[in-house]
Protein backbone atom coordinates (compact mmCIF):
# COMPACT_ATOMS: atom_id res chain seq x y z
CA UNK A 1 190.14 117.30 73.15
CA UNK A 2 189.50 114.95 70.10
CA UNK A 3 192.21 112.32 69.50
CA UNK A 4 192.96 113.00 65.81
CA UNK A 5 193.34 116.63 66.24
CA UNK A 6 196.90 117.79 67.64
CA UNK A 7 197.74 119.90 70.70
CA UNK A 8 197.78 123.75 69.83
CA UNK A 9 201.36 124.92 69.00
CA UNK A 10 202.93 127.87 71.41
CA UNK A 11 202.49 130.43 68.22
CA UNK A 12 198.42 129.19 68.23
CA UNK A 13 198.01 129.85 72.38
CA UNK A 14 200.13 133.33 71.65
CA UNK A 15 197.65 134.39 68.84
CA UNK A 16 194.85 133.18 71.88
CA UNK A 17 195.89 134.93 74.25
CA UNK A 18 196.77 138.19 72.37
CA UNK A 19 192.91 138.39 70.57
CA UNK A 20 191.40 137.19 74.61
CA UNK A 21 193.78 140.30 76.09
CA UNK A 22 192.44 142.66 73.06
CA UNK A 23 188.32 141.41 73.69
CA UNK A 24 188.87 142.22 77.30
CA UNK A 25 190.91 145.86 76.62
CA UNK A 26 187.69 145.93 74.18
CA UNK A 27 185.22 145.58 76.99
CA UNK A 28 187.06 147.25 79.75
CA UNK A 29 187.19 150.54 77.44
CA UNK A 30 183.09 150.15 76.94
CA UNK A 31 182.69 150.19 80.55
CA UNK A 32 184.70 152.83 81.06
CA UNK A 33 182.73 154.78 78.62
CA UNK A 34 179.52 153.83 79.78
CA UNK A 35 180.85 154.83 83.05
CA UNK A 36 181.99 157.96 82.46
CA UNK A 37 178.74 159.09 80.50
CA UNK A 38 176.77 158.16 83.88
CA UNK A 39 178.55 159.69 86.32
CA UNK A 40 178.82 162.84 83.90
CA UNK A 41 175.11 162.75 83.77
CA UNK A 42 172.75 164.25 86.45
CA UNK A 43 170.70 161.25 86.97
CA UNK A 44 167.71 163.63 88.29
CA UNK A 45 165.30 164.56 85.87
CA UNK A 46 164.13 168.23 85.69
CA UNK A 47 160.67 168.30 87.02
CA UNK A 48 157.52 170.43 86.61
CA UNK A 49 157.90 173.44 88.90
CA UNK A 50 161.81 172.83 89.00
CA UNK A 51 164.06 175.03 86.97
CA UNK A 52 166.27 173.03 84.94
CA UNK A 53 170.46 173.91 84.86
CA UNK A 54 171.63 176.91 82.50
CA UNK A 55 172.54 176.14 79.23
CA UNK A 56 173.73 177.85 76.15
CA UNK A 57 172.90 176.93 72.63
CA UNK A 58 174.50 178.22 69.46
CA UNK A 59 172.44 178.40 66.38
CA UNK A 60 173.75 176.86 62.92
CA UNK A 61 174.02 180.70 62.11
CA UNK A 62 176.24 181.81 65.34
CA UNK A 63 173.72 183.58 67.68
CA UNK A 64 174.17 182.60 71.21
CA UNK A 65 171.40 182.05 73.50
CA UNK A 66 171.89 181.84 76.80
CA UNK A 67 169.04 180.46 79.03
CA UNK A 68 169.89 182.81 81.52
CA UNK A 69 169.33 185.50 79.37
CA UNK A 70 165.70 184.52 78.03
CA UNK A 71 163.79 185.41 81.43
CA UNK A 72 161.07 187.20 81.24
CA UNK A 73 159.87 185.09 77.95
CA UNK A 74 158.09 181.62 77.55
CA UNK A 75 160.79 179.41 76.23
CA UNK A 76 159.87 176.15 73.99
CA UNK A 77 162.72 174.06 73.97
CA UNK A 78 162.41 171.21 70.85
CA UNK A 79 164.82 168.64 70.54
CA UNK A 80 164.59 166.98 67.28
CA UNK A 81 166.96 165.15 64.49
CA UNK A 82 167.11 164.86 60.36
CA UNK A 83 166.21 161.37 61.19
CA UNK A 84 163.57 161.47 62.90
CA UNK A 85 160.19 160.53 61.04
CA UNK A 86 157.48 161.53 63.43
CA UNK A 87 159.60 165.07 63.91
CA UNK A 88 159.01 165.80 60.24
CA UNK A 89 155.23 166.66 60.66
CA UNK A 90 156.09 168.09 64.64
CA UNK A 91 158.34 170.88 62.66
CA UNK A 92 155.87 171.94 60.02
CA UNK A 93 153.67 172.38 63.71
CA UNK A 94 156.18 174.35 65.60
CA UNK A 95 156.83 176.89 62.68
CA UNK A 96 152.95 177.28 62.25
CA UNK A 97 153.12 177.99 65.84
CA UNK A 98 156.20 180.12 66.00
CA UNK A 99 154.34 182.34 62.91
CA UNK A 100 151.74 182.49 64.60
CA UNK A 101 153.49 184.44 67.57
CA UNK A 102 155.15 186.82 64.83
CA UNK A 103 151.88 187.70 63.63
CA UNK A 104 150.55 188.73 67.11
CA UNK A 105 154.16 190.66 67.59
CA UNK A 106 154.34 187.88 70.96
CA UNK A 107 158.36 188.75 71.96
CA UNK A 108 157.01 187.17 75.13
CA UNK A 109 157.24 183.80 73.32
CA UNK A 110 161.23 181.88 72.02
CA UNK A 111 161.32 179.02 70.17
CA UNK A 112 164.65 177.02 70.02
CA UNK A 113 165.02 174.01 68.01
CA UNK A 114 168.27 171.49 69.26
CA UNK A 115 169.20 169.23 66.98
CA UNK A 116 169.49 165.98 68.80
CA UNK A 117 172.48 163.67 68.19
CA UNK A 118 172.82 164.96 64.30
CA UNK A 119 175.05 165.92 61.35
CA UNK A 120 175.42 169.52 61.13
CA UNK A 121 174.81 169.06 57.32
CA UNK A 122 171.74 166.91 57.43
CA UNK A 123 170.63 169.57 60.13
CA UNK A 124 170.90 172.37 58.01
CA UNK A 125 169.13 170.68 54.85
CA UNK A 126 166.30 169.42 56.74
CA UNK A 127 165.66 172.75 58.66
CA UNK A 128 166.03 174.58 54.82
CA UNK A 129 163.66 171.47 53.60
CA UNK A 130 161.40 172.69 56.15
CA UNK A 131 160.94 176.24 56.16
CA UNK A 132 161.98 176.41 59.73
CA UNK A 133 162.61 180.50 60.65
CA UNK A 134 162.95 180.07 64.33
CA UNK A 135 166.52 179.35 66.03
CA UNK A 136 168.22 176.35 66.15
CA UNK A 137 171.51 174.88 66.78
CA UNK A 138 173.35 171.54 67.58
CA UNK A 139 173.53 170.60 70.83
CA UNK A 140 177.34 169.76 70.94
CA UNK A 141 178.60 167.07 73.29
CA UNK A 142 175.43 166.78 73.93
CA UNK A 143 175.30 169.44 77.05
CA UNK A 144 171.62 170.81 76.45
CA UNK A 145 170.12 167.17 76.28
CA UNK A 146 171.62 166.32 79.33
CA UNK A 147 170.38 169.46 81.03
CA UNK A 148 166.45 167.83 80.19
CA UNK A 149 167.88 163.99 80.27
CA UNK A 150 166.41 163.87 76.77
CA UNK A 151 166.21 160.27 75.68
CA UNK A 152 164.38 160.20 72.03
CA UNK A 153 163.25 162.75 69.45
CA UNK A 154 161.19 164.69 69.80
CA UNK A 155 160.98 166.03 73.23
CA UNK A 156 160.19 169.73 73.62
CA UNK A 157 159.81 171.78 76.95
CA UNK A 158 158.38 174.83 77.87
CA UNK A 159 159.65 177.43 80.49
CA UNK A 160 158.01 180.26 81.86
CA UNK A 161 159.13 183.58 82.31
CA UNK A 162 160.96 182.39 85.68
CA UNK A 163 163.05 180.06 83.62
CA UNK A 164 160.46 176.95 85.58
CA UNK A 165 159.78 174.27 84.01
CA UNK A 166 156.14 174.16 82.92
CA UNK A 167 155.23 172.27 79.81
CA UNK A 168 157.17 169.25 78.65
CA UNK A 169 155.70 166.42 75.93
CA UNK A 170 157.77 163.01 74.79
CA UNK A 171 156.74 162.70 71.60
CA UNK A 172 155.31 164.87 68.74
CA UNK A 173 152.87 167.13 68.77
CA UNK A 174 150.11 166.61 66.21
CA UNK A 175 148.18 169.71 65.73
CA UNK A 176 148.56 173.40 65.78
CA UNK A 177 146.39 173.47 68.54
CA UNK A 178 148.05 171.44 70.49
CA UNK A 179 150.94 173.72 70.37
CA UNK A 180 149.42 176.80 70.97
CA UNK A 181 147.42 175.29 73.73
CA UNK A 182 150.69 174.56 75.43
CA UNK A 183 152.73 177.30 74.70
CA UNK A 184 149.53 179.59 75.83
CA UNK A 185 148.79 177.95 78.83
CA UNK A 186 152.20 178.59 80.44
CA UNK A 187 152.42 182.38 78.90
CA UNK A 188 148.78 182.96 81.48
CA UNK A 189 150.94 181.08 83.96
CA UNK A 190 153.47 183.75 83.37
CA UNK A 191 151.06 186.52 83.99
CA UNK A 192 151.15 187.50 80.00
């Protein structure tokens, strides 16, 4: 300790001690966090040919979709946000596509959008902004995500009628054709 400066009062190593007890309360609660989120997670990744867990989504409108409940159709499972840049251009794709499978009166084919660690109200706007008609819905506490150990946006995954993993792509999508492709390849897979 320099010479000219003087020893720390009692009230100066109290004010220490209190701010070096609230940095490690600080830390301890990260860790604890961080803790809790991995052991909460399954730390195995669904795989092609595996089926992944159940899981229920509830659209920004209120219909309930239970995964269970979709067998027997090709499920496309997109996980997107309101900011994400590359999913703007991915969405204008995936209603294309989903049109597309109106047209040819496909009820063999469900598209559900998840909105991926978002604002309900930026959701909303940027699926109005869009033009996006097919269902979609937050994925609360973040339960569906975990189901497909989504990382980024956008992710989507495709089922088959068995509720089996298929199809997945990291990334966007950047043609119609790409989408279709997909999507069509596991509906022939399906027997459709």
């Amino acid at each position: 300790m320099p010479e000219n400066l003087p020893p720390p009062t009692l009230n100066q190593k109290k004010r220490i001690s209190v701010w070096a007890v609230l940095a490690f309360a600080g830390l301890l609660a990260v860790l604890v966090l961080m803790g809790v989120r991995l052991v909460g997670n399954d730390s195995t990744p669904v795989r092609l040919g595996e089926q992944p867990k159940a899981f229920t989504l509830t659209t920004f409108e209120g219909e309930v979709f239970h995964s269970a409940d979709l067998r027997g159709k090709v499920v496309l499972v997109n996980f997107w946000a309101s900011w994400c840049t590359t999913c703007d251009v991915e969405t204008a794709l995936l209603e294309q596509a989903w049109q597309t499978y109106q047209v040819r009166d496909d009820d063999a084919v469900i598209f559900l959008g998840v909105a991926y660690m978002d604002t309900e109200n930026a959701s909303r706007a940027y699926l109005r902004n869009h033009g996006v008609t097919y269902p979609n819905g937050p994925d609360l506490r973040g339960e569906i995500s975990r189901v497909f150990q989504v990382n980024s946006v956008p992710e989507t995954f495709i089922l088959d009628a068995d509720g089996t993993l298929r199809d997945f792509k990291i990334g966007p999508y950047l043609s119609l054709e790409q989408v279709l492709t997909a999507v069509d390849g596991v509906l022939s897979q399906s027997g459709e």
